[in-house]
Protein backbone atom coordinates (compact mmCIF):
# COMPACT_ATOMS: atom_id res chain seq x y z
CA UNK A 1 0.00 0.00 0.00
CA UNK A 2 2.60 2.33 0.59
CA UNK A 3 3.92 2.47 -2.59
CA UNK A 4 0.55 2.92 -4.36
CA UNK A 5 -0.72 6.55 -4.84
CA UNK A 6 -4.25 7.99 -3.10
CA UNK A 7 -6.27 9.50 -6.08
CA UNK A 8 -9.44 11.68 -5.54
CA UNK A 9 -11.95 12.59 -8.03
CA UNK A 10 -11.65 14.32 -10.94
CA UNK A 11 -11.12 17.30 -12.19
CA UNK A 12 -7.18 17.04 -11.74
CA UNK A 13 -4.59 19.71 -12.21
CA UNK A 14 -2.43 17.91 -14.87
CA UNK A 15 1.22 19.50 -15.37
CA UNK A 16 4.93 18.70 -16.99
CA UNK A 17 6.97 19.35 -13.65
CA UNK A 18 8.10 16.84 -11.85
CA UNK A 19 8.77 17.26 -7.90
CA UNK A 20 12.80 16.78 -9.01
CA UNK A 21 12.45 19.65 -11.56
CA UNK A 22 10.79 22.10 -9.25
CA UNK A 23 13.38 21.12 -6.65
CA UNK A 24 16.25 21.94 -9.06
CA UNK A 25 14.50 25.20 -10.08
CA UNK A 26 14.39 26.76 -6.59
CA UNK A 27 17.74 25.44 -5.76
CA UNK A 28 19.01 27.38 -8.69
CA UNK A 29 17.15 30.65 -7.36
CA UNK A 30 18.52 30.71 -4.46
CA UNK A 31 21.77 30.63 -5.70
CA UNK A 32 22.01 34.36 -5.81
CA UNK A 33 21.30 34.78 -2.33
CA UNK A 34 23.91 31.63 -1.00
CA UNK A 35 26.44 33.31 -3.25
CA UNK A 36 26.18 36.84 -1.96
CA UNK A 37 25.77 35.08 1.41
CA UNK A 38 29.21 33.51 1.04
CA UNK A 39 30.69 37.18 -0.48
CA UNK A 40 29.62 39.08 2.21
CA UNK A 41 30.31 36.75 5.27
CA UNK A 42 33.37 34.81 3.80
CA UNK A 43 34.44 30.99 4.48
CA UNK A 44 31.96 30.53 7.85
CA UNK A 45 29.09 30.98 5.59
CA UNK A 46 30.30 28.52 2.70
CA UNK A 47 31.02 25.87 5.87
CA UNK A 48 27.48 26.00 7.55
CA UNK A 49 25.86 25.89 4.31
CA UNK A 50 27.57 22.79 3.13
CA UNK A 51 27.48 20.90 6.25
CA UNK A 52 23.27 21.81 6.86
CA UNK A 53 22.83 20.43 3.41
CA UNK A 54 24.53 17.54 3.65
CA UNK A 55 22.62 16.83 6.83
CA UNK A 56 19.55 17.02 5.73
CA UNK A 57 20.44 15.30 2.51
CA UNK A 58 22.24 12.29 4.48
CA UNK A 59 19.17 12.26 7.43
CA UNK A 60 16.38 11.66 4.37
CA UNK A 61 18.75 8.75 3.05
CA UNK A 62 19.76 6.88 6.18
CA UNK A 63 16.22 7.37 7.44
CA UNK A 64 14.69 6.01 4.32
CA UNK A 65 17.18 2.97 4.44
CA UNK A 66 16.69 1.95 7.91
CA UNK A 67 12.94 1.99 7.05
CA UNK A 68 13.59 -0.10 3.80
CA UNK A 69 11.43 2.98 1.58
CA UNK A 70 12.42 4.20 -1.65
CA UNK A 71 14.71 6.75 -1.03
CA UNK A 72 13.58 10.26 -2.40
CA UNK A 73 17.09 12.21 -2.42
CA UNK A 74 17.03 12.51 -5.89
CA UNK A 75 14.06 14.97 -5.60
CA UNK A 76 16.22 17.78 -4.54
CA UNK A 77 13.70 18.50 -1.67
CA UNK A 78 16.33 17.71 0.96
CA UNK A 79 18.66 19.85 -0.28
CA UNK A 80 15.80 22.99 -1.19
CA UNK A 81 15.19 22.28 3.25
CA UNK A 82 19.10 22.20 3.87
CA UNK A 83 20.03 25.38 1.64
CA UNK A 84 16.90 27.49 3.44
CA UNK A 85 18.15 26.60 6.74
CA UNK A 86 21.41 27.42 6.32
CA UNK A 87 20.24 30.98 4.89
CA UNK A 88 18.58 31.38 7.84
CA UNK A 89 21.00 30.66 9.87
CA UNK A 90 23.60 33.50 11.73
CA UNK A 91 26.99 33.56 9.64
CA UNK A 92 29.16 32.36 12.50
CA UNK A 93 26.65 30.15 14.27
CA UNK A 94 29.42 26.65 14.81
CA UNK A 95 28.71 23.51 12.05
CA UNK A 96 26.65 21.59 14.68
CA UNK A 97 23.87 24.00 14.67
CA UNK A 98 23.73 23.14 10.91
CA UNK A 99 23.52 19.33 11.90
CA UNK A 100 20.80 19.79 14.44
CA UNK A 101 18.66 21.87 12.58
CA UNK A 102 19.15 19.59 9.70
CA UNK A 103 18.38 16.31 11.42
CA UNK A 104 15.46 18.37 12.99
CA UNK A 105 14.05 19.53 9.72
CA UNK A 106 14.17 16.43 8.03
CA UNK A 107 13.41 13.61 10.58
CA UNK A 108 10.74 15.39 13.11
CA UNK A 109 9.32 18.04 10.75
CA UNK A 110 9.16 15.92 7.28
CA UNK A 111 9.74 12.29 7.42
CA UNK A 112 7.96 11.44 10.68
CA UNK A 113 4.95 12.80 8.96
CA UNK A 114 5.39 10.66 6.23
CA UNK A 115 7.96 12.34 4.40
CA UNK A 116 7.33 15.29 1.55
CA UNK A 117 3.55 16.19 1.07
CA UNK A 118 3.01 15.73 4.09
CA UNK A 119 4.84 17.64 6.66
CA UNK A 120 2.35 19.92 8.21
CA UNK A 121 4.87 22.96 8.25
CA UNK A 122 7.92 24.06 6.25
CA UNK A 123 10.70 21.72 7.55
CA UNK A 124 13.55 24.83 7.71
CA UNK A 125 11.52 26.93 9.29
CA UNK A 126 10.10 24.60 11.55
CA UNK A 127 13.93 23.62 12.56
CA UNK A 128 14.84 27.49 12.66
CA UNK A 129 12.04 28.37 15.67
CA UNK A 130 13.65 25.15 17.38
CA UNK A 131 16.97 25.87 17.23
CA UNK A 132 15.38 29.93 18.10
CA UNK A 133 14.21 28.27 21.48
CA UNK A 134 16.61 25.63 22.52
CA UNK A 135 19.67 27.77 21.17
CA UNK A 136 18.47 31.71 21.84
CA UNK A 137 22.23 33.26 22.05
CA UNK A 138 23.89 31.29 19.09
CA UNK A 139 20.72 31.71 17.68
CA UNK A 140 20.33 35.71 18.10
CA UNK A 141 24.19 36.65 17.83
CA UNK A 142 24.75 38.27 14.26
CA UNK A 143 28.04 39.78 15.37
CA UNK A 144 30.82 38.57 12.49
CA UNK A 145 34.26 39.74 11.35
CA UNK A 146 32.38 42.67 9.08
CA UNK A 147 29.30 43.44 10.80
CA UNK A 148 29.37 44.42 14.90
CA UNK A 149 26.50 45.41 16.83
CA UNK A 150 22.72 45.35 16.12
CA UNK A 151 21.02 44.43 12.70
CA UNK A 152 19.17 47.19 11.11
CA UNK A 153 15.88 45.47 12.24
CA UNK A 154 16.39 45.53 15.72
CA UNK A 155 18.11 49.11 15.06
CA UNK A 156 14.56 49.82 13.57
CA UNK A 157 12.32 48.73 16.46
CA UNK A 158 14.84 50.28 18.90
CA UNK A 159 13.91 53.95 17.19
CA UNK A 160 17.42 54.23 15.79
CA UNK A 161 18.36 55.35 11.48
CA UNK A 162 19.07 52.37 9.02
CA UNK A 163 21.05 52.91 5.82
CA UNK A 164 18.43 51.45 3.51
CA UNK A 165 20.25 50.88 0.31
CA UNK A 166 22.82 48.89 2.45
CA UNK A 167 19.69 46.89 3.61
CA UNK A 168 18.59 46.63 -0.06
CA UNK A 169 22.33 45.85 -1.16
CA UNK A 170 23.12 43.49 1.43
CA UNK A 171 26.11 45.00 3.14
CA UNK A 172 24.59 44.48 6.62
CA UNK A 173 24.27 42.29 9.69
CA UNK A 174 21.98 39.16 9.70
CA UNK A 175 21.44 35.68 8.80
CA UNK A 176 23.28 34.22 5.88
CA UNK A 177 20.76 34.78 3.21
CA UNK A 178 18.58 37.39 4.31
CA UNK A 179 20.67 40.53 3.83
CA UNK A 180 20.49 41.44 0.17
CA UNK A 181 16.60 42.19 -0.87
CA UNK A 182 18.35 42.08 -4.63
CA UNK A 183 20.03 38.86 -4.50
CA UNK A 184 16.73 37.29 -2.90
CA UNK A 185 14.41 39.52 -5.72
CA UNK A 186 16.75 37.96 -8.99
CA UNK A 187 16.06 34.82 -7.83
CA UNK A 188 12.10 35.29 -7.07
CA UNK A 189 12.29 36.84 -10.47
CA UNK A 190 13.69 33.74 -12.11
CA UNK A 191 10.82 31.43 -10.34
CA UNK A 192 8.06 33.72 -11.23
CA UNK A 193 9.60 33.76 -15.15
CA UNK A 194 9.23 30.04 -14.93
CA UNK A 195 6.30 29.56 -13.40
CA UNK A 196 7.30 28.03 -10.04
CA UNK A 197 5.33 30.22 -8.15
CA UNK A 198 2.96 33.14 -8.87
CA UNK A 199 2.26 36.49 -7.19
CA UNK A 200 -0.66 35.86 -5.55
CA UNK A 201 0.93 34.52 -1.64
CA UNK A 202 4.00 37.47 -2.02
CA UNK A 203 1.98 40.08 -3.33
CA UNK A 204 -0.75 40.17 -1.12
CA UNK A 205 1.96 39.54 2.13
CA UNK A 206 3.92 42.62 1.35
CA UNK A 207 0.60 44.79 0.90
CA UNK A 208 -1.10 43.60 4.30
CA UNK A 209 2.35 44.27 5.53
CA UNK A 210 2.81 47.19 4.61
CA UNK A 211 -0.85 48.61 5.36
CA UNK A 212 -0.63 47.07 8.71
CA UNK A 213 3.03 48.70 9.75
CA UNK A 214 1.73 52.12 8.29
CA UNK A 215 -1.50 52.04 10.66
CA UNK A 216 0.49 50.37 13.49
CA UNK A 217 4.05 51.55 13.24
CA UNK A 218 3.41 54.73 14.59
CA UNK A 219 5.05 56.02 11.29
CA UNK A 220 2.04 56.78 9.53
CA UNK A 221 2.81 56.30 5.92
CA UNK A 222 6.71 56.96 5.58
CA UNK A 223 7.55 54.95 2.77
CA UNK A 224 11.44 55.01 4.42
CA UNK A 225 10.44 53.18 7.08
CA UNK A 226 7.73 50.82 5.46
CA UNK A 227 10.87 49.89 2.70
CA UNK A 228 12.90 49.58 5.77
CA UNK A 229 10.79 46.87 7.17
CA UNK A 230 10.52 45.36 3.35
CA UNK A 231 14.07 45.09 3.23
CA UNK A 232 15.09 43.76 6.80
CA UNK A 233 14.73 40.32 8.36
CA UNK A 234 14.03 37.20 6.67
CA UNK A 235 10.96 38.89 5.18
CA UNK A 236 12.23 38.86 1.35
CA UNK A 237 13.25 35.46 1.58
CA UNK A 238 10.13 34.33 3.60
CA UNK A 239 8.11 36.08 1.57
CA UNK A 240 8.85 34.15 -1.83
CA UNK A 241 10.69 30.74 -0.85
CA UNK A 242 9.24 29.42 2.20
CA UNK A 243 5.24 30.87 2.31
CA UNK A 244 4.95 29.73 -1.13
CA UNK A 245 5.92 26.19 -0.29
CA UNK A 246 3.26 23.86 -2.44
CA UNK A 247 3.34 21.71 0.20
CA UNK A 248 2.01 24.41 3.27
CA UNK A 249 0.62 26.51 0.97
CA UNK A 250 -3.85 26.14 0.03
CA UNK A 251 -4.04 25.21 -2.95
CA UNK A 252 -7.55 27.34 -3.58
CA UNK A 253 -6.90 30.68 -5.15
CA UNK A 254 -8.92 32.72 -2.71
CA UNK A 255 -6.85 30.83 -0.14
CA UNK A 256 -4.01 32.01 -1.08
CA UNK A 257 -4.85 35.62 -1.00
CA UNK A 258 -6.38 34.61 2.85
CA UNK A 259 -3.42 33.23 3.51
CA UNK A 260 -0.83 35.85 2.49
CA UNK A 261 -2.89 38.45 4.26
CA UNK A 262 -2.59 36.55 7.62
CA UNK A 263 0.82 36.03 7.24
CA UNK A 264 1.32 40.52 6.15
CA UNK A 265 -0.50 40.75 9.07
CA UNK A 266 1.06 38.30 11.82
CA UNK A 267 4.25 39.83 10.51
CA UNK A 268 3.31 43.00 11.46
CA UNK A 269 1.92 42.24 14.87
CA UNK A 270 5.08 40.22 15.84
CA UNK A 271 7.18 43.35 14.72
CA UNK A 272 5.11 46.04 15.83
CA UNK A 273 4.22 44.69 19.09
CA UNK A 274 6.56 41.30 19.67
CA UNK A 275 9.34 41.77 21.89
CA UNK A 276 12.14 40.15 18.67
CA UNK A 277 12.22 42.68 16.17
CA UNK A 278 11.17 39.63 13.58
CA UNK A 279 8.57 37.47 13.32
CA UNK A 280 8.66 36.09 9.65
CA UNK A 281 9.32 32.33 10.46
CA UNK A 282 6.63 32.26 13.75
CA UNK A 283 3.86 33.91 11.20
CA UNK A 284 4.62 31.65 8.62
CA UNK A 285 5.00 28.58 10.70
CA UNK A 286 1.24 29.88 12.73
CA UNK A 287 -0.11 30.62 8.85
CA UNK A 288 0.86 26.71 8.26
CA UNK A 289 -1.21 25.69 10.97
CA UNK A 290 -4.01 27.41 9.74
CA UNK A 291 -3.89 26.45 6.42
CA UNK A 292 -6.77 23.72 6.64
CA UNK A 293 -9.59 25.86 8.14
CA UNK A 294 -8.23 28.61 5.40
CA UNK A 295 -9.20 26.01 2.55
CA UNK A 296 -12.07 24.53 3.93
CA UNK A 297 -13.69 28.14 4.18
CA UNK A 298 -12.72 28.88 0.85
CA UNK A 299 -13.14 25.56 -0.53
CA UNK A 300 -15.60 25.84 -3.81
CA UNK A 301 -19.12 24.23 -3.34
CA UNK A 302 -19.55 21.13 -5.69
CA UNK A 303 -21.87 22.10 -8.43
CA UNK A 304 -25.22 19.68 -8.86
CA UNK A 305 -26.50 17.69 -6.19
CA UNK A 306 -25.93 18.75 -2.47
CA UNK A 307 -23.79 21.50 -3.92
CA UNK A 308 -23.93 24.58 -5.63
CA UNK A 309 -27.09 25.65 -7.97
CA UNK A 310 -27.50 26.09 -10.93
């Protein structure tokens, strides 16, 4: 039984892609941002990105061994969960943070749940809030050979100037991939141009966000600070590769507006009124959660009997 596939009822969405070729594509996007990750924060970064991936790439096989199943490396979804993490990870957090977040990811988050389709949450991020919680120093400490002090999110909240085109550039404090908005936008771009993922999820995030943080922020609507929000954090990289995850994602359309709007606005209240100056990866993780009472509300009725009339 395992190996056989559950089919509902027609109609069916029938597409080309294969899970593998998906995989591939948004390993390719965020190439950009691993490679300016690397630039900017030198040899650390290139070491905790490897050795995440290769956890989470080895922790799907040996997993999938021991339990005699077909192994699914080949499907590049390990490595899409390793690569994330890592991004999300501080620059000079040591290698075994990378292993435990890895093994994390893959064996509580993914393959405990019966591996991928059917995680209930976004394995990296899932791993990032644990590692947040059982590892809140290593965790919170952005402090590198270029960058000292606060990032220019917690600057933010604290009531303190940013230099925004650095945010937008990159040249700042933070996790290993979400620094440079441009490095994260060329490879959203590239998805988007291939039809990976659509604008529906990012588009109407940023917009909640941004209405929300100009009511809230006590800014009014100061389009330095609002692009100051857009551009700090994990937001960007949230924000294209991790809320539009098929997998946690509804699949209805009007869900996925619902859904991004939660998230634009979660965001907001954990930023706003939180006590971290982010809150991308709890709102996301909390939007997961939520995602099967946001499809059965916007579920379409069945048209003909018992359903919909004519």
């Amino acid at each position: 039984m395992s190996d056989l596939m559950k089919v509902s009822s027609n109609p069916h969405i029938r597409s080309k892609a294969s899970t593998s070729s998906i995989m591939l594509a948004v390993v390719i996007a965020l190439l950009p941002t691993a490679g300016f990750g690397i630039y900017n924060f030198g040899l650390d970064a290139l070491v905790l990105i490897l050795v995440t991936v290769l956890t989470t790439v080895l922790t799907e096989y040996i997993f999938e061994k021991l339990l005699k199943k077909k192994v699914t490396i080949g499907d590049y979804s390990a490595v899409v969960t390793g690569l994330l993490l890592a991004l999300n990870l501080p620059p000079k957090a040591p290698w075994w943070i990378g292993v435990i977040g890895g093994v994390f990811a893959i064996l509580v988050v993914k393959m405990v749940f019966g591996g991928l389709g059917q995680n209930f949450m976004n394995p990296a991020l899932g791993a990032r809030c644990f590692l947040l919680i059982s590892f809140t120093s290593i965790m919170t400490n952005f402090d590198c050979d270029a960058y000292t002090g606060a990032t220019p999110l917690a600057a933010l909240k604290a009531g303190e100037s940013v230099d925004i085109f650095s945010m937008v550039v990159g040249k700042t404090a933070g996790t290993i991939g979400e620094t440079s908005m441009i490095a994260i936008v060329i490879g959203a771009c590239f998805l988007i141009l291939t039809g990976i993922i659509d604008l529906r999820i990012p588009g109407s995030y940023i917009v909640s966000f941004a209405v929300f943080i100009s009511i809230f922020g006590g800014h009014g609507l100061d389009f330095a600070y609002i692009s100051a929000h857009l551009a700090g954090g994990g937001l960007m990289l949230g924000t294209f590769f991790m809320a539009t995850d098929y997998v946690t994602r509804p699949i209805t359309i009007k869900g996925q507006y619902v859904y991004g709007i939660l998230l634009g606005i979660l965001t907001g209240i954990f930023r706003i009124f939180g006590a971290s100056a982010e809150g991308v990866s709890y709102a996301i993780i909390i939007g997961n959660l939520l995602v099967p009472l946001i499809e059965k509300a916007t579920l379409p009725k069945a048209f003909g009997k018992g359903g919909a009339k004519a």
